[in-house]
PDB file of N, CA and C in Angstrom:
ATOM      1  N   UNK A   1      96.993 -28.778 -63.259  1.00  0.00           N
ATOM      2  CA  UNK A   1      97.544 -27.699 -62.497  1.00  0.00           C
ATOM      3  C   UNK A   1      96.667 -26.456 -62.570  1.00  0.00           C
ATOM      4  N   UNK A   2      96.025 -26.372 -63.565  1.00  0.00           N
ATOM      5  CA  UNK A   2      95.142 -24.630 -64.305  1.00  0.00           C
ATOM      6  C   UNK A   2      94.399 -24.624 -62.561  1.00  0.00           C
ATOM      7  N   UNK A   3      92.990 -26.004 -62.469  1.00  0.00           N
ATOM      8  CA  UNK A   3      92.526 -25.567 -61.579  1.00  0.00           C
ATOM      9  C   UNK A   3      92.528 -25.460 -60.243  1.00  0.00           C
ATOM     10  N   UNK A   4      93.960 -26.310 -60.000  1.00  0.00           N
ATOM     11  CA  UNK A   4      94.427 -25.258 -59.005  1.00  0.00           C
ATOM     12  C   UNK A   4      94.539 -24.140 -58.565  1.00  0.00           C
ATOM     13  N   UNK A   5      95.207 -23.860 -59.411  1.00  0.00           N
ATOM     14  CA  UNK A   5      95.774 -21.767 -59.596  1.00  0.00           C
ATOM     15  C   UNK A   5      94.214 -20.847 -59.731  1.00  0.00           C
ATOM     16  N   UNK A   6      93.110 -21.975 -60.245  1.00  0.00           N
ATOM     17  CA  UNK A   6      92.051 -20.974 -60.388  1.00  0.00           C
ATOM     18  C   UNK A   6      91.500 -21.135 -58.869  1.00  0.00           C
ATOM     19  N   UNK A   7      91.723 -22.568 -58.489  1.00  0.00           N
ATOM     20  CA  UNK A   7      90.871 -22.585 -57.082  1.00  0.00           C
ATOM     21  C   UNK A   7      91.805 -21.487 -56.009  1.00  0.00           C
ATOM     22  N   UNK A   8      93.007 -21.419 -55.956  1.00  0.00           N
ATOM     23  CA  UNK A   8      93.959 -20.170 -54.993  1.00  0.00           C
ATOM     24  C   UNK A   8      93.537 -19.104 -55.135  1.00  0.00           C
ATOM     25  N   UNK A   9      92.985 -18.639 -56.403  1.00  0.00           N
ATOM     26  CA  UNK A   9      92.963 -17.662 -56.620  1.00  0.00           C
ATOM     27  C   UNK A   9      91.141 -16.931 -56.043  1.00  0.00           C
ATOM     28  N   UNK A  10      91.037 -18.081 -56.218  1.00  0.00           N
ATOM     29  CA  UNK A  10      89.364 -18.237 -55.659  1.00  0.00           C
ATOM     30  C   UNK A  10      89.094 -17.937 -54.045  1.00  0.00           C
ATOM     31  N   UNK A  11      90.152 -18.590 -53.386  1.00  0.00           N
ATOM     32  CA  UNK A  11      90.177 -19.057 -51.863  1.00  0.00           C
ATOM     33  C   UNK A  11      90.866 -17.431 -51.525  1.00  0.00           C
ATOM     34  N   UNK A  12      91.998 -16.715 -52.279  1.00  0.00           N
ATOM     35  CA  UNK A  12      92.587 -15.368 -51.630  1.00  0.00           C
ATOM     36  C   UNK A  12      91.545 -14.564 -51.834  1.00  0.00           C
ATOM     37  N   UNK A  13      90.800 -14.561 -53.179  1.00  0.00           N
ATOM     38  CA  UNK A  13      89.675 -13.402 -52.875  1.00  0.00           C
ATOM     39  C   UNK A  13      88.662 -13.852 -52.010  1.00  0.00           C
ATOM     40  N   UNK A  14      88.357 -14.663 -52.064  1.00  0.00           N
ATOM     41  CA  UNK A  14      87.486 -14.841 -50.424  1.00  0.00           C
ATOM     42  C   UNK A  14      87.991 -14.374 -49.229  1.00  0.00           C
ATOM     43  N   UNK A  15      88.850 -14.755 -48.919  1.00  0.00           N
ATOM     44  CA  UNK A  15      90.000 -14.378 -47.875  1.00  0.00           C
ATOM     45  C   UNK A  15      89.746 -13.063 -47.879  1.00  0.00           C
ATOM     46  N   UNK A  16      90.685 -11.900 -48.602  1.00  0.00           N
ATOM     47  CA  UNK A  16      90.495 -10.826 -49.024  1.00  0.00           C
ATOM     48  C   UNK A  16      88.969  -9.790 -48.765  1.00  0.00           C
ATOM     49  N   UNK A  17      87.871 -10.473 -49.276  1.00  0.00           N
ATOM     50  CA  UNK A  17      86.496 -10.136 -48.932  1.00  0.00           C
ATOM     51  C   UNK A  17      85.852 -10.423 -47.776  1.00  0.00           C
ATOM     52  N   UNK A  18      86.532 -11.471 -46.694  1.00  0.00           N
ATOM     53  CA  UNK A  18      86.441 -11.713 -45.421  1.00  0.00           C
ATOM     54  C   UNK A  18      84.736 -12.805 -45.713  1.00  0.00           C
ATOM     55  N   UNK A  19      85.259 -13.792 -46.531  1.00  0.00           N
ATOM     56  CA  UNK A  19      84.328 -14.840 -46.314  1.00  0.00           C
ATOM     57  C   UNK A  19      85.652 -16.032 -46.074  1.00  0.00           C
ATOM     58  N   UNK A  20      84.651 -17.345 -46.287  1.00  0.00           N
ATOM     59  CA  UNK A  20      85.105 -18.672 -45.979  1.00  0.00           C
ATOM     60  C   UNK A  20      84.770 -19.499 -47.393  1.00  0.00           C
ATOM     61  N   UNK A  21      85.818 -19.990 -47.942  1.00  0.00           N
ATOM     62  CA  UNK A  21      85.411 -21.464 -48.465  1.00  0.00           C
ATOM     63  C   UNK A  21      86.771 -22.460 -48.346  1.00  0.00           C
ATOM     64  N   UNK A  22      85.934 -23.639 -48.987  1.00  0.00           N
ATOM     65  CA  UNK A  22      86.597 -24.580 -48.345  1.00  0.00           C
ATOM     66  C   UNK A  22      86.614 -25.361 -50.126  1.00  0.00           C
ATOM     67  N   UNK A  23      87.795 -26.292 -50.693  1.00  0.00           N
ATOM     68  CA  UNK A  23      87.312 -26.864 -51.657  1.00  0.00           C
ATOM     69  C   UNK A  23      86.544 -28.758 -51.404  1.00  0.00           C
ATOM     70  N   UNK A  24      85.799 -28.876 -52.170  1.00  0.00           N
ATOM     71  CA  UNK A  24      85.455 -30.173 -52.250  1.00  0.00           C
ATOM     72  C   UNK A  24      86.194 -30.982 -53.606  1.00  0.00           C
ATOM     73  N   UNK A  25      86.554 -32.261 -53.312  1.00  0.00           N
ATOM     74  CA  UNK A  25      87.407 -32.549 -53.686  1.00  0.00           C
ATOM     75  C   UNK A  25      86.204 -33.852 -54.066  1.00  0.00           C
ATOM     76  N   UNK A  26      85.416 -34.624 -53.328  1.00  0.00           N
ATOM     77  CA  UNK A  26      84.481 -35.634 -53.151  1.00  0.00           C
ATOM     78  C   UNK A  26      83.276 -35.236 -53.152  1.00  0.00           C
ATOM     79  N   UNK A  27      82.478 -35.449 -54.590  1.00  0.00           N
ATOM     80  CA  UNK A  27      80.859 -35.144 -54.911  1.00  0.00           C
ATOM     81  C   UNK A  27      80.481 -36.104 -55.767  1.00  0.00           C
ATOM     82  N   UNK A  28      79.649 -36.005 -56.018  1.00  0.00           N
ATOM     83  CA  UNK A  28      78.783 -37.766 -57.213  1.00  0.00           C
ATOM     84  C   UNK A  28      78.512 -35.968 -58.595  1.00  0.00           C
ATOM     85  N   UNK A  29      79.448 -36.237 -59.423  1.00  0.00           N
ATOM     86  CA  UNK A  29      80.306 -35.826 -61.041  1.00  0.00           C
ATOM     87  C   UNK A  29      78.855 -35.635 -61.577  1.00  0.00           C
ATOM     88  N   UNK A  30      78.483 -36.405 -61.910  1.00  0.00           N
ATOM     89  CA  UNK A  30      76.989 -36.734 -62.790  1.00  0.00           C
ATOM     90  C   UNK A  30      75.809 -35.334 -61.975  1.00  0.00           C
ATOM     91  N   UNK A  31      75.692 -35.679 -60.698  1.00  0.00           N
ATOM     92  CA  UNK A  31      74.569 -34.952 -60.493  1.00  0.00           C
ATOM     93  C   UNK A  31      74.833 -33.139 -60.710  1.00  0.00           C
ATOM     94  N   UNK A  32      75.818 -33.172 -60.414  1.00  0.00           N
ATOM     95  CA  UNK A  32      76.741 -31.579 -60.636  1.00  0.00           C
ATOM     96  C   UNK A  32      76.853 -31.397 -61.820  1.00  0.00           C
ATOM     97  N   UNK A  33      76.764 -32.186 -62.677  1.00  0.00           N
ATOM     98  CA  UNK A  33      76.848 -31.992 -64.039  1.00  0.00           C
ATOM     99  C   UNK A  33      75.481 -31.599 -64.301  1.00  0.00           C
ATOM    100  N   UNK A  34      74.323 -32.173 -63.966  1.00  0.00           N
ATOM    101  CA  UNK A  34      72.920 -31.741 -64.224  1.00  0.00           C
ATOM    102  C   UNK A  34      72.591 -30.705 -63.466  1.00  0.00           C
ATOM    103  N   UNK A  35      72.891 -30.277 -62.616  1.00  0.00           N
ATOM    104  CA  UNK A  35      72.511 -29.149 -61.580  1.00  0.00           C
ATOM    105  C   UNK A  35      73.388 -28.221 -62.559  1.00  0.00           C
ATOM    106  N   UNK A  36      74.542 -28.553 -62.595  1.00  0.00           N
ATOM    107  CA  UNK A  36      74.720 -26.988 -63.551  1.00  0.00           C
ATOM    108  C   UNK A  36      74.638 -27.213 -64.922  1.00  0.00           C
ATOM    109  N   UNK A  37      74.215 -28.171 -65.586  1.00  0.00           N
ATOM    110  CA  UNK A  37      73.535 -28.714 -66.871  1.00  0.00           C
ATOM    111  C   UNK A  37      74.832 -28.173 -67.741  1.00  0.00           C
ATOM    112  N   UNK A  38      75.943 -28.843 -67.822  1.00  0.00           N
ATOM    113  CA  UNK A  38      77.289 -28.940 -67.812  1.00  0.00           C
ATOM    114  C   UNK A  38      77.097 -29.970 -69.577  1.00  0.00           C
ATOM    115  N   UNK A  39      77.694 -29.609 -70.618  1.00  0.00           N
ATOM    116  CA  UNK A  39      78.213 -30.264 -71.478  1.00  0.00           C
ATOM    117  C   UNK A  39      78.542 -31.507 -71.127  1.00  0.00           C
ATOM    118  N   UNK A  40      78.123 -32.580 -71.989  1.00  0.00           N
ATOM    119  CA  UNK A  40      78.882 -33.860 -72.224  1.00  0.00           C
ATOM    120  C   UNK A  40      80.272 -33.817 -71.974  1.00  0.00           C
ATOM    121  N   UNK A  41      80.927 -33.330 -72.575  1.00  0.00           N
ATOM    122  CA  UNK A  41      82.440 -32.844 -72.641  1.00  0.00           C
ATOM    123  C   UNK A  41      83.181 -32.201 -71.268  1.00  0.00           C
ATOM    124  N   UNK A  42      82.290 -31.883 -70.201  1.00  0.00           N
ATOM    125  CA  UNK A  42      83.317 -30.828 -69.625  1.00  0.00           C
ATOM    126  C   UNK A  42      82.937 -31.888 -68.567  1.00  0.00           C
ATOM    127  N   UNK A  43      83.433 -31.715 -67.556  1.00  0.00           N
ATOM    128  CA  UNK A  43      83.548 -32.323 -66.060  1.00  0.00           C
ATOM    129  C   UNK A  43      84.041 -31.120 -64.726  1.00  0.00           C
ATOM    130  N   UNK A  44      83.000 -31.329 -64.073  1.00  0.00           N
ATOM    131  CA  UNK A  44      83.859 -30.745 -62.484  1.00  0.00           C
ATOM    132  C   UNK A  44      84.793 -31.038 -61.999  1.00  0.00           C
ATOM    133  N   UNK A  45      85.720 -30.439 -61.487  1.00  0.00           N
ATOM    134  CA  UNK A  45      86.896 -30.739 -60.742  1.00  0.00           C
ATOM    135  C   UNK A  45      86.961 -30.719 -59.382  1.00  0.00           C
ATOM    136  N   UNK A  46      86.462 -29.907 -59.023  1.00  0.00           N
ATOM    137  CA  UNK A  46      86.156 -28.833 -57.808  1.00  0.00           C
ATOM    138  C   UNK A  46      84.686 -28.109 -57.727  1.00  0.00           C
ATOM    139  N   UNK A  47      84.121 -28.230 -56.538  1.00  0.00           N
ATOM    140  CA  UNK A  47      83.407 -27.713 -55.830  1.00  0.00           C
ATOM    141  C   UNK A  47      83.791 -26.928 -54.536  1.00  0.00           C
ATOM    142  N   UNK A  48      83.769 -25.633 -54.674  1.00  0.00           N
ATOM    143  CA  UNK A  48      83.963 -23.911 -53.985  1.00  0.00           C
ATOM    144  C   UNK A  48      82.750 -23.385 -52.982  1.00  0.00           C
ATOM    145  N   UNK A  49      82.307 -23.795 -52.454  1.00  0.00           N
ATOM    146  CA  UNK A  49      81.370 -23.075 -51.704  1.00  0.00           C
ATOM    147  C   UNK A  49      82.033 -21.976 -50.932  1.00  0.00           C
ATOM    148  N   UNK A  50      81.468 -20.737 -51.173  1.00  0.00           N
ATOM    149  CA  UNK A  50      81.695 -19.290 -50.360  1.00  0.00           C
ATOM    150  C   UNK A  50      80.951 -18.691 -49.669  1.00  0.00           C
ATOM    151  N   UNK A  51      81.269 -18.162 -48.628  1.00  0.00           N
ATOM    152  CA  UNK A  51      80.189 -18.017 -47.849  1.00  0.00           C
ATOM    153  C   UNK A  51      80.556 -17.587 -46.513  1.00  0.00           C
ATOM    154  N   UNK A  52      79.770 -16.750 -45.934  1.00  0.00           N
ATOM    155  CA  UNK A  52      80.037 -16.023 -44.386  1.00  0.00           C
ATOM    156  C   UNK A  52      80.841 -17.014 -43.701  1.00  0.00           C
ATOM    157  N   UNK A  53      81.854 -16.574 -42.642  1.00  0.00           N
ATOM    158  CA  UNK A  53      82.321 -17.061 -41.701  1.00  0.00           C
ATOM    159  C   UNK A  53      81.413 -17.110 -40.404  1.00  0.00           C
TER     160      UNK A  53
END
């Protein structure tokens, strides 16, 4: 449930600042883990891209 409430909270201040995102729900885990060189331990949930309308 947490990253939910963090992703809403993510999507109103965008809103708010008059951009766009959208969540991703479907990405390959592993490579996102090396791109943001992410702990053994932790995992992505969500992918947020923000960005001009």
């Amino acid at each position: 449930m947490e990253p939910g409430h963090v992703g809403q909270n993510v999507h109103l201040q965008a809103v708010a600042l008059g951009l766009g995102t959208v969540v991703m729900g479907a990405f390959r885990d592993d490579q996102v883990k090396e791109i943001l060189n992410l702990p053994q331990d932790e995992q992505p949930l969500y992918i947020m891209p923000v960005g001009r309308k």
